[in-house]
C-alpha atoms as a PDB file:
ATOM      1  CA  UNK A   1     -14.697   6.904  57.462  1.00  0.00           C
ATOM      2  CA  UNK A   2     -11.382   8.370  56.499  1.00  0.00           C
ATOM      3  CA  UNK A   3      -8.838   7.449  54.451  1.00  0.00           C
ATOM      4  CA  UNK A   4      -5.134   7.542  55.590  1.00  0.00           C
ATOM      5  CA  UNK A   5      -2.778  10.243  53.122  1.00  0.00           C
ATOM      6  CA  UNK A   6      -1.417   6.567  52.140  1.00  0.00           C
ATOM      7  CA  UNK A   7      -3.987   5.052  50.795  1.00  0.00           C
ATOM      8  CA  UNK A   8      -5.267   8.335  49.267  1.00  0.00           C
ATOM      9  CA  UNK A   9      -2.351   8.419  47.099  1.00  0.00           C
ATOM     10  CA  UNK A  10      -2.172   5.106  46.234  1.00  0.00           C
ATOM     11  CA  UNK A  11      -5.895   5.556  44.974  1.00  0.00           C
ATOM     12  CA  UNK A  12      -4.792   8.725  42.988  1.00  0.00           C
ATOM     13  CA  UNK A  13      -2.186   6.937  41.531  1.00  0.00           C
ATOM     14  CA  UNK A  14      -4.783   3.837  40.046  1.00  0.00           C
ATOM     15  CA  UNK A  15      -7.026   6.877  39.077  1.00  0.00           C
ATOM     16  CA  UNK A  16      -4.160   8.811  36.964  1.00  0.00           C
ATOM     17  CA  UNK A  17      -3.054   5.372  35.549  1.00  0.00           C
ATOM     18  CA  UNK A  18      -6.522   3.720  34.553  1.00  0.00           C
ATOM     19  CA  UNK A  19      -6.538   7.375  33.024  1.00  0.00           C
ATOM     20  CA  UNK A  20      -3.962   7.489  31.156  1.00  0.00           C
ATOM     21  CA  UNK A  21      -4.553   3.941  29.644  1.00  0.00           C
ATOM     22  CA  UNK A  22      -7.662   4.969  28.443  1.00  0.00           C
ATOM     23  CA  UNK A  23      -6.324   8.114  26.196  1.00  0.00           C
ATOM     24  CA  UNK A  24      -3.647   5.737  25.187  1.00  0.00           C
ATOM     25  CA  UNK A  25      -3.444   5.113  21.704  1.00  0.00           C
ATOM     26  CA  UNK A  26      -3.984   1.341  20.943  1.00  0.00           C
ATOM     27  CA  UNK A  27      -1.704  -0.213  18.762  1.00  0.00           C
ATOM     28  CA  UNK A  28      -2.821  -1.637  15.775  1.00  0.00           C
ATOM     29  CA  UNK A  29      -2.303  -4.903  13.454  1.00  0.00           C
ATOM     30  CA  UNK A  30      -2.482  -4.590  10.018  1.00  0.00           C
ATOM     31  CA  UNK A  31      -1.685  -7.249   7.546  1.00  0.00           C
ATOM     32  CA  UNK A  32      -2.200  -6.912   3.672  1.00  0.00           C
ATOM     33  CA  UNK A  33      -1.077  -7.557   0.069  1.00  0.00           C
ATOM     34  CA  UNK A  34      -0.677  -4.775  -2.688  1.00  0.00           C
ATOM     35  CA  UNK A  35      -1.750  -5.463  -6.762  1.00  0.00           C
ATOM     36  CA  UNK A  36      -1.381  -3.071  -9.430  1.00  0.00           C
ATOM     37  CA  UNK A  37      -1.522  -2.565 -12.816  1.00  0.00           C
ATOM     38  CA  UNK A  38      -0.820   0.253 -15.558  1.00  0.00           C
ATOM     39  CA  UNK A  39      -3.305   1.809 -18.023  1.00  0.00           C
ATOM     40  CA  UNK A  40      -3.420   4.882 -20.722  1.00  0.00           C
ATOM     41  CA  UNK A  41      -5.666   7.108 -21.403  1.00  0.00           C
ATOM     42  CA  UNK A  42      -8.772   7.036 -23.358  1.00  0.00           C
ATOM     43  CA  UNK A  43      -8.724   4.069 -20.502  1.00  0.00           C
ATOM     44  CA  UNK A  44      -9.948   4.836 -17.624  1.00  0.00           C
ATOM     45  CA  UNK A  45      -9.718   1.713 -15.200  1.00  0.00           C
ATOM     46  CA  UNK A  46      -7.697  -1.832 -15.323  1.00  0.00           C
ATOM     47  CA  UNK A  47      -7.777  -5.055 -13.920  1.00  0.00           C
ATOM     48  CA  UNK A  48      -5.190  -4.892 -10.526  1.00  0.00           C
ATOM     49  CA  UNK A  49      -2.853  -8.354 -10.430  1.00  0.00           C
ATOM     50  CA  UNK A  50       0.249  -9.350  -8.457  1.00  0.00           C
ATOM     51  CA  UNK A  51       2.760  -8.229 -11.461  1.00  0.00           C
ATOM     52  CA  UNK A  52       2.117  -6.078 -14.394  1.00  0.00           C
ATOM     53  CA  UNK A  53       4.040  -4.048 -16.651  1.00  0.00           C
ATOM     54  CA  UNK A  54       4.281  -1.575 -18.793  1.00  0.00           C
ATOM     55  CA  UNK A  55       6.939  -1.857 -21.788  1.00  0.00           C
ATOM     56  CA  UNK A  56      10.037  -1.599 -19.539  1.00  0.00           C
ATOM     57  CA  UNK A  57       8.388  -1.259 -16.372  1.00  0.00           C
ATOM     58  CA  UNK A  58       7.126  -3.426 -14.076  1.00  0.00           C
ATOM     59  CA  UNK A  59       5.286  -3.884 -10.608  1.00  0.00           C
ATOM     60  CA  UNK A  60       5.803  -7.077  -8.393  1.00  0.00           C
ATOM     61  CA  UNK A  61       3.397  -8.072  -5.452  1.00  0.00           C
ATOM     62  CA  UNK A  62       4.137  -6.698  -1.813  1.00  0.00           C
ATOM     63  CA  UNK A  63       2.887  -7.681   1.685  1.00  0.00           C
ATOM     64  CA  UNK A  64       2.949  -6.638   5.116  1.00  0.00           C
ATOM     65  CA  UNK A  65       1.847  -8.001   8.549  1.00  0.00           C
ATOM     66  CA  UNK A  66       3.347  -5.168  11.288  1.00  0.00           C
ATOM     67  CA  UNK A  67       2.217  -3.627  14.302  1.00  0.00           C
ATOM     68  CA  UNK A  68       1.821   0.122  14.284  1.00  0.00           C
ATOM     69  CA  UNK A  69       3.922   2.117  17.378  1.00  0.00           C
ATOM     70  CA  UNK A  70       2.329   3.323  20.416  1.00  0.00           C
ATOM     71  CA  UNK A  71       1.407   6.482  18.927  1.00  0.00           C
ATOM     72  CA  UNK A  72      -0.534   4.877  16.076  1.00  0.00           C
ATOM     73  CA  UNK A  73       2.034   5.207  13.601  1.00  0.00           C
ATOM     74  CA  UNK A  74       3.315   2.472  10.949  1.00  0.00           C
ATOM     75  CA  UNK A  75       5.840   2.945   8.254  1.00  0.00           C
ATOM     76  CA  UNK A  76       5.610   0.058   5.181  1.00  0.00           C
ATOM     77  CA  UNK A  77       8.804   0.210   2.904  1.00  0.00           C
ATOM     78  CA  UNK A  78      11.141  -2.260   4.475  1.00  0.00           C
ATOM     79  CA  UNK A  79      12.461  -5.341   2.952  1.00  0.00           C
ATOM     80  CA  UNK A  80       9.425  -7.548   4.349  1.00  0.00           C
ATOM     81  CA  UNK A  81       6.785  -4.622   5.125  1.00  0.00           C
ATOM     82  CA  UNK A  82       6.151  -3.041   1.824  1.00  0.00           C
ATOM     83  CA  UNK A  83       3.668  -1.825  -0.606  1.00  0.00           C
ATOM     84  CA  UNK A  84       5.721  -3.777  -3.698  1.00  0.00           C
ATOM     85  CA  UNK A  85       8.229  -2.505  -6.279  1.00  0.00           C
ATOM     86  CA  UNK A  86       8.742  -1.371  -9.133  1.00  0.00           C
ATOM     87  CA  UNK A  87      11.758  -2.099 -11.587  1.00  0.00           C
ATOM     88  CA  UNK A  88      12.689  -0.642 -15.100  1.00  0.00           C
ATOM     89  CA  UNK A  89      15.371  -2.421 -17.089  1.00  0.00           C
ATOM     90  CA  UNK A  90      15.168   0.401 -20.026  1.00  0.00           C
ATOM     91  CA  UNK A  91      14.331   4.285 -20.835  1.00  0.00           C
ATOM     92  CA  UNK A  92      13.336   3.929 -24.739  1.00  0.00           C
ATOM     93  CA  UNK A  93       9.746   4.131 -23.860  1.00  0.00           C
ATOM     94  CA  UNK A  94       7.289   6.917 -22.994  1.00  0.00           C
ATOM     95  CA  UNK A  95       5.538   6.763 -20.102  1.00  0.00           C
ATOM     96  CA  UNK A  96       2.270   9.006 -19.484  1.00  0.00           C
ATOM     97  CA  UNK A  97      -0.368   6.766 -18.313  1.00  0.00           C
ATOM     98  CA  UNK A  98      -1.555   5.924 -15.184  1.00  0.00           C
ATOM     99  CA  UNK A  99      -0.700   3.023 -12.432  1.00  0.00           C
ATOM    100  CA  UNK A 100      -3.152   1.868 -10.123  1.00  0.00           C
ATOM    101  CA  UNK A 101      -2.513   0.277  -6.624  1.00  0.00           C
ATOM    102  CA  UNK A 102      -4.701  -1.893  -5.067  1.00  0.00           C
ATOM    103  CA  UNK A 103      -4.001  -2.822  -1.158  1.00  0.00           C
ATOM    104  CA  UNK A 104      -6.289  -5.251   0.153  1.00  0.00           C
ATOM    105  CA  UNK A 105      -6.319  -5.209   3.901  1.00  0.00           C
ATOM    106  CA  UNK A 106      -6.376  -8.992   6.032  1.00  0.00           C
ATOM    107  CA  UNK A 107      -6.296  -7.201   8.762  1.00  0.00           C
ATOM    108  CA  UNK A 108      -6.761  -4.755  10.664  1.00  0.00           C
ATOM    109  CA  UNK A 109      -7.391  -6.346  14.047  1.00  0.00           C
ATOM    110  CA  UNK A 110     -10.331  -4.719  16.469  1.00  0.00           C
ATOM    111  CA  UNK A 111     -12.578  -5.456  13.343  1.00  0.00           C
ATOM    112  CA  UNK A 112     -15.404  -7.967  13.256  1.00  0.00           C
ATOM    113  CA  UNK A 113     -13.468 -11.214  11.429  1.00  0.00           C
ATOM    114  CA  UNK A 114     -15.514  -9.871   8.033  1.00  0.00           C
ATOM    115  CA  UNK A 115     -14.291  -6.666   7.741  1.00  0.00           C
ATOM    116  CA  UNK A 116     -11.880  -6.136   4.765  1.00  0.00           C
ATOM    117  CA  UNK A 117     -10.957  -3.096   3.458  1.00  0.00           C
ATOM    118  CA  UNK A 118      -9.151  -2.509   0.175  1.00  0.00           C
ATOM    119  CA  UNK A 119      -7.895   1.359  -0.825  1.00  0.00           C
ATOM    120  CA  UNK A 120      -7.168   2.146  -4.584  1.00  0.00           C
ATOM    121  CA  UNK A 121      -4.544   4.348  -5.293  1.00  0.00           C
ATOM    122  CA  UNK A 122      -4.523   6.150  -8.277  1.00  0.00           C
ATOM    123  CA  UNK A 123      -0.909   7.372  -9.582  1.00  0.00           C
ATOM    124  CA  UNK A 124       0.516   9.522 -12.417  1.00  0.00           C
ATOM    125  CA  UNK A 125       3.013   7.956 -14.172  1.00  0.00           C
ATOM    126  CA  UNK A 126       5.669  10.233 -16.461  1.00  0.00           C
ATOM    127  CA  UNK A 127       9.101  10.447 -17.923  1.00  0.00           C
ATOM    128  CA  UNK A 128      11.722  12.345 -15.351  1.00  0.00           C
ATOM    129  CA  UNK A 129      15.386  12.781 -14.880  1.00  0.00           C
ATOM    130  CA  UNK A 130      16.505   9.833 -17.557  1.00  0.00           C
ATOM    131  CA  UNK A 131      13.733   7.446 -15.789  1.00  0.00           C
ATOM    132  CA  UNK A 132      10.173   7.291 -14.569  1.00  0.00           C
ATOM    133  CA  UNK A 133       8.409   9.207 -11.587  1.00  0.00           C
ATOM    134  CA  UNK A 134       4.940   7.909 -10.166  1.00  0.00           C
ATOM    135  CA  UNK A 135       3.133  10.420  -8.235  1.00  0.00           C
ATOM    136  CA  UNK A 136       0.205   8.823  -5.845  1.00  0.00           C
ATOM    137  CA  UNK A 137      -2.821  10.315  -5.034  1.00  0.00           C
ATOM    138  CA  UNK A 138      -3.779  11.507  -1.995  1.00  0.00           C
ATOM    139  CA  UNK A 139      -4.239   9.950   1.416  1.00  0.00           C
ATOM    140  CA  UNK A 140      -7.327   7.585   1.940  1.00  0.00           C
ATOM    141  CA  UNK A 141      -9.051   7.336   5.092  1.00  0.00           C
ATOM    142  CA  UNK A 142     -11.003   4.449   6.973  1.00  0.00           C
ATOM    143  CA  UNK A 143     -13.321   4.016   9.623  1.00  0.00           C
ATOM    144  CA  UNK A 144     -13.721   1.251  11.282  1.00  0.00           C
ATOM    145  CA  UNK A 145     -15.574  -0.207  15.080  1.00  0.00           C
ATOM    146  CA  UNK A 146     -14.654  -3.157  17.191  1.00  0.00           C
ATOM    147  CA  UNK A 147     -15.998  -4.735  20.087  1.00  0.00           C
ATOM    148  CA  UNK A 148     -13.706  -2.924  22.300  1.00  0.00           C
ATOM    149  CA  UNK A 149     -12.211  -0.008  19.965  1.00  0.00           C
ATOM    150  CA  UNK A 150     -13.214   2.548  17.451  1.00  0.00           C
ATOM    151  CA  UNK A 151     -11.458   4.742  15.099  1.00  0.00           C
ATOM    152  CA  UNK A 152     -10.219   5.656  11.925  1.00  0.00           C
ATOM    153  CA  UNK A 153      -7.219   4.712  10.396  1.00  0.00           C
ATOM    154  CA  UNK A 154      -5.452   6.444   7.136  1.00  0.00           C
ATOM    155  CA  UNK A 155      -3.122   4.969   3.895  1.00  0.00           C
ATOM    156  CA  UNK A 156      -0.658   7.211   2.251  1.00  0.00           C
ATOM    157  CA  UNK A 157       1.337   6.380  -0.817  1.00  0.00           C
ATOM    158  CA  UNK A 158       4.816   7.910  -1.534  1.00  0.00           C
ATOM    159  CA  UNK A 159       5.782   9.181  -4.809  1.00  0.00           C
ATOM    160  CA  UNK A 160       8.426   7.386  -6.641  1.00  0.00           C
ATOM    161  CA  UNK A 161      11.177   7.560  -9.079  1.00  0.00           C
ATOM    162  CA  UNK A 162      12.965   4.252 -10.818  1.00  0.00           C
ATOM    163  CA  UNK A 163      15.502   4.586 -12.782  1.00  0.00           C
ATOM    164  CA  UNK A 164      16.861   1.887 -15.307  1.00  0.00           C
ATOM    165  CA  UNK A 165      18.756  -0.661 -14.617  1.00  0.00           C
ATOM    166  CA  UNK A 166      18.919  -0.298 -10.947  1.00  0.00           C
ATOM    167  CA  UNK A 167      17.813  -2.019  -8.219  1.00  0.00           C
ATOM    168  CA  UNK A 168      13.947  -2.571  -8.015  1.00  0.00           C
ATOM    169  CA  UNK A 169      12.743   0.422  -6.144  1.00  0.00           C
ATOM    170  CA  UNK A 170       9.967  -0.151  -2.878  1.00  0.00           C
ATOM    171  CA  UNK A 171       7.011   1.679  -3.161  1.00  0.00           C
ATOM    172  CA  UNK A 172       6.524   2.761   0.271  1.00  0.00           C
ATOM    173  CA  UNK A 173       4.205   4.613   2.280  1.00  0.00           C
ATOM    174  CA  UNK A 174       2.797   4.729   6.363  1.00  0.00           C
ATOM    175  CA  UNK A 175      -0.395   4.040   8.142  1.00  0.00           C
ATOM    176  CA  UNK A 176      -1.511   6.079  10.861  1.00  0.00           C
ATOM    177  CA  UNK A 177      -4.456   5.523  12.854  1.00  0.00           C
ATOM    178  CA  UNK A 178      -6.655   7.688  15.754  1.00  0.00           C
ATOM    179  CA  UNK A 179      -8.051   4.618  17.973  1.00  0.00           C
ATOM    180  CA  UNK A 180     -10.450   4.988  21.169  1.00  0.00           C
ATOM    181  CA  UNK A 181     -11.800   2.922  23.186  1.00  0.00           C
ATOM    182  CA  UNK A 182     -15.842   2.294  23.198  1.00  0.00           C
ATOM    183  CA  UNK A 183     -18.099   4.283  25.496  1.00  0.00           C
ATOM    184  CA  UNK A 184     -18.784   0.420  27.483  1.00  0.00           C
ATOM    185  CA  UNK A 185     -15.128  -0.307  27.559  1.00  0.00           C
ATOM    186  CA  UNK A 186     -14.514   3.003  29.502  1.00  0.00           C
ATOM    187  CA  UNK A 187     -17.622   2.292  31.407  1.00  0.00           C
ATOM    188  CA  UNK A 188     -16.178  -0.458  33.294  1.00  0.00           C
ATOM    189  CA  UNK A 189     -12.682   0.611  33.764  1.00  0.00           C
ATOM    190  CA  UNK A 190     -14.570   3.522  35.557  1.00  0.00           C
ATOM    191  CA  UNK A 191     -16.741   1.001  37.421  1.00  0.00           C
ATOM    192  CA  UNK A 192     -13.759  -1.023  38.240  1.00  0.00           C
ATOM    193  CA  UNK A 193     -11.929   1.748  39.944  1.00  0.00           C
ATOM    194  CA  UNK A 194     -15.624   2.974  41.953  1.00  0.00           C
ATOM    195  CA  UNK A 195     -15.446  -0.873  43.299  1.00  0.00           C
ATOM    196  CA  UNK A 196     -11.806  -0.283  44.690  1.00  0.00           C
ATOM    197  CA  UNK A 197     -13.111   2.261  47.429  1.00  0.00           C
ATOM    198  CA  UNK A 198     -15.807  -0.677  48.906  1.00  0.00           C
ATOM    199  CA  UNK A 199     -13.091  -3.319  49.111  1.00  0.00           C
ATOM    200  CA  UNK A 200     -10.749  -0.726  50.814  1.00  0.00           C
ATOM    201  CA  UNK A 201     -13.360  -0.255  53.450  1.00  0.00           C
ATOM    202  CA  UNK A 202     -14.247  -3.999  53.971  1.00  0.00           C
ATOM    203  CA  UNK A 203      -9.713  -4.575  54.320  1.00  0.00           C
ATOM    204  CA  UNK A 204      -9.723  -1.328  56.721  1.00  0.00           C
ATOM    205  CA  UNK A 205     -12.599  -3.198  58.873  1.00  0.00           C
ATOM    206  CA  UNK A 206     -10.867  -6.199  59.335  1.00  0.00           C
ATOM    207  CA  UNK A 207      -7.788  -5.053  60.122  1.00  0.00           C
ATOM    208  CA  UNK A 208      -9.617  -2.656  62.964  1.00  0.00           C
END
């Protein structure tokens, strides 16, 4: 039996779509709290809390709960959707230890309820331009599998300066995630569209 130019097109068109939502990117919940805390050397580790300080400096909890964009892309450094801050009400001290930041995913969503993920970020803290600079290390990258989506998503840290006396300063930073559907999940959107040709058939029938 044929099929009219009409209805070949409209097919086409459900084939190109389903297609296209399947390379989509899926967007992405995440939700998390940062903790940090500052240490010198001949230390080599320290105990991550919601504040902590270091003479004149200090760190002060942040949070997030966002959605990432349509092209997998989230930026955290906003006045609600941040990775903390950092304040320094004086420049007497010297500063040449270390800082370490501790974000402890909630979510993401497409994860099993018990998967949490937490990323330590190590950063260099030193004396610069009448204040302090903190320069993170680099990016750290997750996997993770849902029922319906796999992928990998990745945490970068910007480098920051804080001058004294100011404002506190945001640590910011972005998430950016590569997300696919699972092999079943594509399965049945292909099977879905396969079933639209029989029901076309069955509607041509009747209306014969």
């Amino acid at each position: 039996m044929k099929f009219s130019p009409r209805l070949m097109g409209v097919l086409a068109a459900g084939l190109v779509g389903a297609s296209s939502q399947l390379g989509a990117q899926a967007q992405v919940r995440f939700a998390g709290a940062t903790y940090g805390c500052f240490y010198d050397v001949p230390a080599t580790s320290c105990t991550p809390t919601t504040t902590a300080s270091d003479f004149f400096l200090t760190f002060t909890q942040g949070t997030f709960n966002a959605l990432t964009s349509p092209t997998g892309f989230l930026g955290l450094g906003g006045t609600t959707n941040n990775l903390g801050s950092m304040a320094l009400t004086a420049s007497t001290a010297s500063y040449t230890g270390k800082f370490l930041l501790e974000v402890l995913f909630s979510l993401p969503t497409l994860t099993p309820s018990n998967a949490v993920y937490t990323a330590a970020v190590l950063g260099d803290v030193y004396q610069g331009n009448g204040g302090v600079n903190i320069s993170f290390s680099s990016p750290q990258t997750f996997a993770f599998n849902g029922p319906d989506y796999n992928g990998t998503f990745t945490l970068s840290v910007n480098n920051i300066s804080i001058n004294p006396n100011n404002s506190p300063q945001v640590v910011s930073g972005f998430i950016t995630t590569s997300v696919a559907p699972e092999p079943g999940t594509t399965a049945l959107f292909a099977t879905g569209l396969v079933g639209l040709i029989p029901m076309v058939r069955i509607k041509r029938r009747k209306l014969g």
